[in-house]
PDB file of N, CA and C in Angstrom:
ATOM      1  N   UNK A   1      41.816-150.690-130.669  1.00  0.00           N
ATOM      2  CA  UNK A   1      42.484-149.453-130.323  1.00  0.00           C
ATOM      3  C   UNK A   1      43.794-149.768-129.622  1.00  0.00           C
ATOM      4  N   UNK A   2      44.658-149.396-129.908  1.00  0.00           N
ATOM      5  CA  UNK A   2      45.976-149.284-129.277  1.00  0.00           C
ATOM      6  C   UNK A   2      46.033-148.664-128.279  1.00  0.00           C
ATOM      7  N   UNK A   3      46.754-148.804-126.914  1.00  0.00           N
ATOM      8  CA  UNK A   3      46.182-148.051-125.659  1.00  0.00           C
ATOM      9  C   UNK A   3      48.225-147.670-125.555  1.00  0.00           C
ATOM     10  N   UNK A   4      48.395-146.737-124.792  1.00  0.00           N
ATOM     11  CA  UNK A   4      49.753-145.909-124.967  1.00  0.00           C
ATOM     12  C   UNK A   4      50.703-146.660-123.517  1.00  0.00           C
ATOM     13  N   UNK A   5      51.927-147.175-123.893  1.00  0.00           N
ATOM     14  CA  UNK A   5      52.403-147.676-123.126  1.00  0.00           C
ATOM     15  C   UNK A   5      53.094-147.036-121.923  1.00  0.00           C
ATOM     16  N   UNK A   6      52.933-145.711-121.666  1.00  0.00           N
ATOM     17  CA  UNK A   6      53.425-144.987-120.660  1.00  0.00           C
ATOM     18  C   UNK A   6      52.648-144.189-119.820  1.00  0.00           C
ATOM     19  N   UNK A   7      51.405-144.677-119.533  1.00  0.00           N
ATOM     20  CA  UNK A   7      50.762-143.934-118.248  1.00  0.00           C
ATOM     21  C   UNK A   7      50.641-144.246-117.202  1.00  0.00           C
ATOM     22  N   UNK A   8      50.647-142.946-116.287  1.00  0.00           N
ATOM     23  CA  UNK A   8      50.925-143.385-115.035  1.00  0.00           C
ATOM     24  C   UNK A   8      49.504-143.404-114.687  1.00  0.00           C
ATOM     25  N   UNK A   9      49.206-143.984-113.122  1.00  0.00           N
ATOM     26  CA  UNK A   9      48.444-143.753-112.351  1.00  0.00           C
ATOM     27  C   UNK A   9      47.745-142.622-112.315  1.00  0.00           C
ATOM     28  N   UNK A  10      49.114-141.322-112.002  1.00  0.00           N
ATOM     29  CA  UNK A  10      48.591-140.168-111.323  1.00  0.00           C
ATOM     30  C   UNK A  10      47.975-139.892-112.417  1.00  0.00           C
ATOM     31  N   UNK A  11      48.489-139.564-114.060  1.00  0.00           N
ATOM     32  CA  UNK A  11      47.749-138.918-114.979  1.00  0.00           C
ATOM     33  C   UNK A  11      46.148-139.759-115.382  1.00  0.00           C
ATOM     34  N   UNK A  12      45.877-141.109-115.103  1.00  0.00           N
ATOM     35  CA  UNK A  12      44.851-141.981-115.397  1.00  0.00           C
ATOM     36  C   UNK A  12      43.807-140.959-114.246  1.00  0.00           C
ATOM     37  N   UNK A  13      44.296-140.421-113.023  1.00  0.00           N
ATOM     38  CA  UNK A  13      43.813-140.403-111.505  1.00  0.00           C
ATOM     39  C   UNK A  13      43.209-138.828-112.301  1.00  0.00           C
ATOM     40  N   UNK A  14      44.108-138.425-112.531  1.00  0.00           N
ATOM     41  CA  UNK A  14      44.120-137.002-113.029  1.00  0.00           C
ATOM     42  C   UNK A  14      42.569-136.446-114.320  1.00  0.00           C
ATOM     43  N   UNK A  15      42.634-137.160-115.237  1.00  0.00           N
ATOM     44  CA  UNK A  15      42.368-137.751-116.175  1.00  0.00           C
ATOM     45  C   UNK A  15      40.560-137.956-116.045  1.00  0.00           C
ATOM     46  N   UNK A  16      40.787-138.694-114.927  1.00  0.00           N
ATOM     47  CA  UNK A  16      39.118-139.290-114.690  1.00  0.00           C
ATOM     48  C   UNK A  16      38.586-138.423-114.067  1.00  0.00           C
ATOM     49  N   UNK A  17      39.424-137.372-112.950  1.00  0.00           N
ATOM     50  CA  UNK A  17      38.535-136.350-112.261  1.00  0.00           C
ATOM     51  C   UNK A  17      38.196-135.762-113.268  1.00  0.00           C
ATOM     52  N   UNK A  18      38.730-135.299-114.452  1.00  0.00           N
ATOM     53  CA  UNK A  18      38.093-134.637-115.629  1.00  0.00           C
ATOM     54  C   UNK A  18      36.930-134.651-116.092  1.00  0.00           C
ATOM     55  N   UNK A  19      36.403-135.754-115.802  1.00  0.00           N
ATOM     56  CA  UNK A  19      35.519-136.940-116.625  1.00  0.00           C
ATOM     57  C   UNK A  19      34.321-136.983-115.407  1.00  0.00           C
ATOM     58  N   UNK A  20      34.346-135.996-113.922  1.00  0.00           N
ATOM     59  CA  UNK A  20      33.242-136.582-113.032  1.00  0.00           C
ATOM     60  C   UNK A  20      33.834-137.380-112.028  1.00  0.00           C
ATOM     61  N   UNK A  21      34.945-137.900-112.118  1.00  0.00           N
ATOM     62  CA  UNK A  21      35.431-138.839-110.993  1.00  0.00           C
ATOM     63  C   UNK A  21      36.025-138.260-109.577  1.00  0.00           C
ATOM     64  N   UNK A  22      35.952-138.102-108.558  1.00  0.00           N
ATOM     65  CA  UNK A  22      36.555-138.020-107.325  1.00  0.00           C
ATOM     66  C   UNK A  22      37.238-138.952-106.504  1.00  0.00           C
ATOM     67  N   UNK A  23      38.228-138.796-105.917  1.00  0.00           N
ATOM     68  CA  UNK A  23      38.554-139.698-104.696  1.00  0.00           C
ATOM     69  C   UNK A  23      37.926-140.189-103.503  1.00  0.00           C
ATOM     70  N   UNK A  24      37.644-141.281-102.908  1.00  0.00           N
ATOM     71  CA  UNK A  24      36.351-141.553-102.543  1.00  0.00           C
ATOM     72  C   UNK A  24      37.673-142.087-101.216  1.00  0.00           C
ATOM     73  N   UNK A  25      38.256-143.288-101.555  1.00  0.00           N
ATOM     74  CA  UNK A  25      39.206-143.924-100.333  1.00  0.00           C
ATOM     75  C   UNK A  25      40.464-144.072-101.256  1.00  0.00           C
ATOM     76  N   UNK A  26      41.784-144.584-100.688  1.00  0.00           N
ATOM     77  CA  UNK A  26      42.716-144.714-100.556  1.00  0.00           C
ATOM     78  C   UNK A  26      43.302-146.180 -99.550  1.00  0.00           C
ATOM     79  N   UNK A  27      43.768-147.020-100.414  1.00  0.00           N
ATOM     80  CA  UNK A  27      44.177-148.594 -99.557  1.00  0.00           C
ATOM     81  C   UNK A  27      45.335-148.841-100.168  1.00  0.00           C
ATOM     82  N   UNK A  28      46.759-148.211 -99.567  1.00  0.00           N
ATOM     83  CA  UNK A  28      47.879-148.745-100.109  1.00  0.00           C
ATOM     84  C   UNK A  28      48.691-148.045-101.126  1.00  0.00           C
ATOM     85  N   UNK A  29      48.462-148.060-102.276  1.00  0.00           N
ATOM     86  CA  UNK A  29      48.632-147.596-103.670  1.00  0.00           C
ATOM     87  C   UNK A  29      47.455-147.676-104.647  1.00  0.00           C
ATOM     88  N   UNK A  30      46.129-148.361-104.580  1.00  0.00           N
ATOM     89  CA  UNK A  30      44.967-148.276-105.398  1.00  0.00           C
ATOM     90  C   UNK A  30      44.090-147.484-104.862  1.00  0.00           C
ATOM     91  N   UNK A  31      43.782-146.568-105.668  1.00  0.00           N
ATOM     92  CA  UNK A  31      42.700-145.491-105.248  1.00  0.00           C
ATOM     93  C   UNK A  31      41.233-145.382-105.933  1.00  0.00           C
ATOM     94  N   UNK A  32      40.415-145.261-105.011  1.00  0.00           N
ATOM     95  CA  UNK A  32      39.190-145.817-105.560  1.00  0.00           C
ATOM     96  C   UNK A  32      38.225-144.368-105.854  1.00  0.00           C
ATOM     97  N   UNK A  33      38.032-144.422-107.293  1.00  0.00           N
ATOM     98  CA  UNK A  33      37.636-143.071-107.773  1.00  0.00           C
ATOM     99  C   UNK A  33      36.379-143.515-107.876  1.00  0.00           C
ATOM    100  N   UNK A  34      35.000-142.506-107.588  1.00  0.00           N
ATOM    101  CA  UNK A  34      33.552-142.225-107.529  1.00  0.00           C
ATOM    102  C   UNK A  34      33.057-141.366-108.407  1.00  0.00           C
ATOM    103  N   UNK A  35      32.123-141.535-109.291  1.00  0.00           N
ATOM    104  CA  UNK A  35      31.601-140.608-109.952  1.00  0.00           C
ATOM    105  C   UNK A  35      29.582-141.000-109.561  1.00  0.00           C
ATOM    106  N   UNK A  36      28.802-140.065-109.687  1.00  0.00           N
ATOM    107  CA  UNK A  36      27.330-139.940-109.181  1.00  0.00           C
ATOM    108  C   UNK A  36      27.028-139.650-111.200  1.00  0.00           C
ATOM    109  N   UNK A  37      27.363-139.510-112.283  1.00  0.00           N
ATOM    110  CA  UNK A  37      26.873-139.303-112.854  1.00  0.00           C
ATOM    111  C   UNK A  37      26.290-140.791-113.659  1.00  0.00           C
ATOM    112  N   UNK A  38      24.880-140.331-114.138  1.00  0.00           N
ATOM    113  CA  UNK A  38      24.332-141.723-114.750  1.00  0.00           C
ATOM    114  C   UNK A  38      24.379-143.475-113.761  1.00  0.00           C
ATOM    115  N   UNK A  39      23.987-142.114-112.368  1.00  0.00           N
ATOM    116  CA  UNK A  39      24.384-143.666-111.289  1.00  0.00           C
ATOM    117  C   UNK A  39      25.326-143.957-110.479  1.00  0.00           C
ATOM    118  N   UNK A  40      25.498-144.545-109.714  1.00  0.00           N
ATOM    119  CA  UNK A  40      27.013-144.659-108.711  1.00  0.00           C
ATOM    120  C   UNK A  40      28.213-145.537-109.489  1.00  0.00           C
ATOM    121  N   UNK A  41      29.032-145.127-109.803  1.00  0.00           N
ATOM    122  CA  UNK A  41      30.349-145.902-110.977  1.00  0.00           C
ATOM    123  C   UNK A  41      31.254-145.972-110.014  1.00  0.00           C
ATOM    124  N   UNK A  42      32.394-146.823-109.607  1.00  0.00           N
ATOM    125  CA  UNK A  42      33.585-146.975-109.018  1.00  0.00           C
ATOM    126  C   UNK A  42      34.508-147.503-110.321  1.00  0.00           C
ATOM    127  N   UNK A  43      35.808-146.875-110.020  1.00  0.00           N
ATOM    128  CA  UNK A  43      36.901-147.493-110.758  1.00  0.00           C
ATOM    129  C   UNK A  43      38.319-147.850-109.530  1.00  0.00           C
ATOM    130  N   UNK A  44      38.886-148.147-109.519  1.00  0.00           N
ATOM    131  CA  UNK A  44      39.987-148.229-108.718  1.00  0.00           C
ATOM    132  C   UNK A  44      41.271-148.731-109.830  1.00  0.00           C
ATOM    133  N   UNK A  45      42.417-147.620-109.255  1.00  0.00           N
ATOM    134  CA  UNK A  45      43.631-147.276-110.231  1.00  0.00           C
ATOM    135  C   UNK A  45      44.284-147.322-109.339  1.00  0.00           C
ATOM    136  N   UNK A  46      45.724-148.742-109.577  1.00  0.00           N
ATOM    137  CA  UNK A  46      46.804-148.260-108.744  1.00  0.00           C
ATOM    138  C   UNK A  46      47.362-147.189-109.327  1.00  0.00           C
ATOM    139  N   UNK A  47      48.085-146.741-108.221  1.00  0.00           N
ATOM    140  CA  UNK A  47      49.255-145.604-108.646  1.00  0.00           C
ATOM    141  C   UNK A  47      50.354-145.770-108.794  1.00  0.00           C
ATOM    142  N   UNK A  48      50.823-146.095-109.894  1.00  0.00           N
ATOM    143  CA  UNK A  48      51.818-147.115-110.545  1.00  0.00           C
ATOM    144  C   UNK A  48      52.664-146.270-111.866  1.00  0.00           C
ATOM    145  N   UNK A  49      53.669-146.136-111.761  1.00  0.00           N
ATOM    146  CA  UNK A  49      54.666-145.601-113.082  1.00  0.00           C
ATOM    147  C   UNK A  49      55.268-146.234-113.653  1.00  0.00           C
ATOM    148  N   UNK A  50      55.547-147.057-114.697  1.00  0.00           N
ATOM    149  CA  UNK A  50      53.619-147.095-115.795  1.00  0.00           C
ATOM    150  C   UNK A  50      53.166-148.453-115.316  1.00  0.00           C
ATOM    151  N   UNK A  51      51.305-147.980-115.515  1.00  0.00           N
ATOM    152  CA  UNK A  51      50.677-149.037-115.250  1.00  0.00           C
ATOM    153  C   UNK A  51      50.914-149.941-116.083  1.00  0.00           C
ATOM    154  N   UNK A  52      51.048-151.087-116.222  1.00  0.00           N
ATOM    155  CA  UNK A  52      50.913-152.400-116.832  1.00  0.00           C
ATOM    156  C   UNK A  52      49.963-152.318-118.219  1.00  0.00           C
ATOM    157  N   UNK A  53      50.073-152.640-118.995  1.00  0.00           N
ATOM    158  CA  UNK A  53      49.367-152.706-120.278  1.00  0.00           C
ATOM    159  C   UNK A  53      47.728-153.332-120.077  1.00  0.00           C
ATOM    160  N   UNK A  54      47.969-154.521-119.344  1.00  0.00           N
ATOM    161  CA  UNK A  54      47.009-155.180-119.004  1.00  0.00           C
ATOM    162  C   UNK A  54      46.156-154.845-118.256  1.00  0.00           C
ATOM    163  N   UNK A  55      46.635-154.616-117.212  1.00  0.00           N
ATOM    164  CA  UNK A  55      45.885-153.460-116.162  1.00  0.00           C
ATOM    165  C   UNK A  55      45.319-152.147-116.506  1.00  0.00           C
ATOM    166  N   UNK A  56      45.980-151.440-117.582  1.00  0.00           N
ATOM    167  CA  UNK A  56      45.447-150.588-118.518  1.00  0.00           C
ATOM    168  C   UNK A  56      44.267-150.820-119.059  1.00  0.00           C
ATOM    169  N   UNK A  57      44.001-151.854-119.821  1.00  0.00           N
ATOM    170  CA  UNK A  57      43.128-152.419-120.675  1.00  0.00           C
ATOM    171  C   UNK A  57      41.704-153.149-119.974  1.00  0.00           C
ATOM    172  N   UNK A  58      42.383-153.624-118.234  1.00  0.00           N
ATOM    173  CA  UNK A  58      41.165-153.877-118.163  1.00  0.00           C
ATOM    174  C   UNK A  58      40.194-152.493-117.428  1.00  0.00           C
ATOM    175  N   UNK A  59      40.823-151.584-116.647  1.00  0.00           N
ATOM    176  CA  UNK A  59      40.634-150.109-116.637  1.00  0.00           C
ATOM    177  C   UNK A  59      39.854-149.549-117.660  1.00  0.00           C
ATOM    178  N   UNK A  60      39.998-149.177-118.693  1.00  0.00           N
ATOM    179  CA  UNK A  60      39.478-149.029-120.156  1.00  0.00           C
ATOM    180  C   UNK A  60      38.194-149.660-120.346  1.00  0.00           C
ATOM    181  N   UNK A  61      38.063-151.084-120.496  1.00  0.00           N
ATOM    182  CA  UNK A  61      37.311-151.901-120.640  1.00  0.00           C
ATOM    183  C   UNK A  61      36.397-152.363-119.523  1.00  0.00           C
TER     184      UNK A  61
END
């Protein structure tokens, strides 16, 4: 899959609350999103315009 070379943080941040995710803490510029569904999940997303491809991908993955 080809992943889109222009997203930001906020819309990734945006994006996952959609999906069940909340803001849990805040350290800097990476924000560490919580979701309770199917179990306790953490992701953490800097907030970055645009994130890195790589950093994208491992986010995703």
């Amino acid at each position: 899959m080809k992943l889109p070379r222009d997203l930001s943080g906020k819309y990734l941040i945006k994006s996952a609350e959609k999906l069940g995710y909340s803001i849990t803490r805040q350290s800097g510029s990476h924000i560490r999103l919580t979701t309770q569904q199917k179990g306790e999940h953490h992701i953490t997303i800097p907030n970055h315009d645009p994130l890195k491809i790589g950093t994208l991908s491992a986010i995703y993955w």
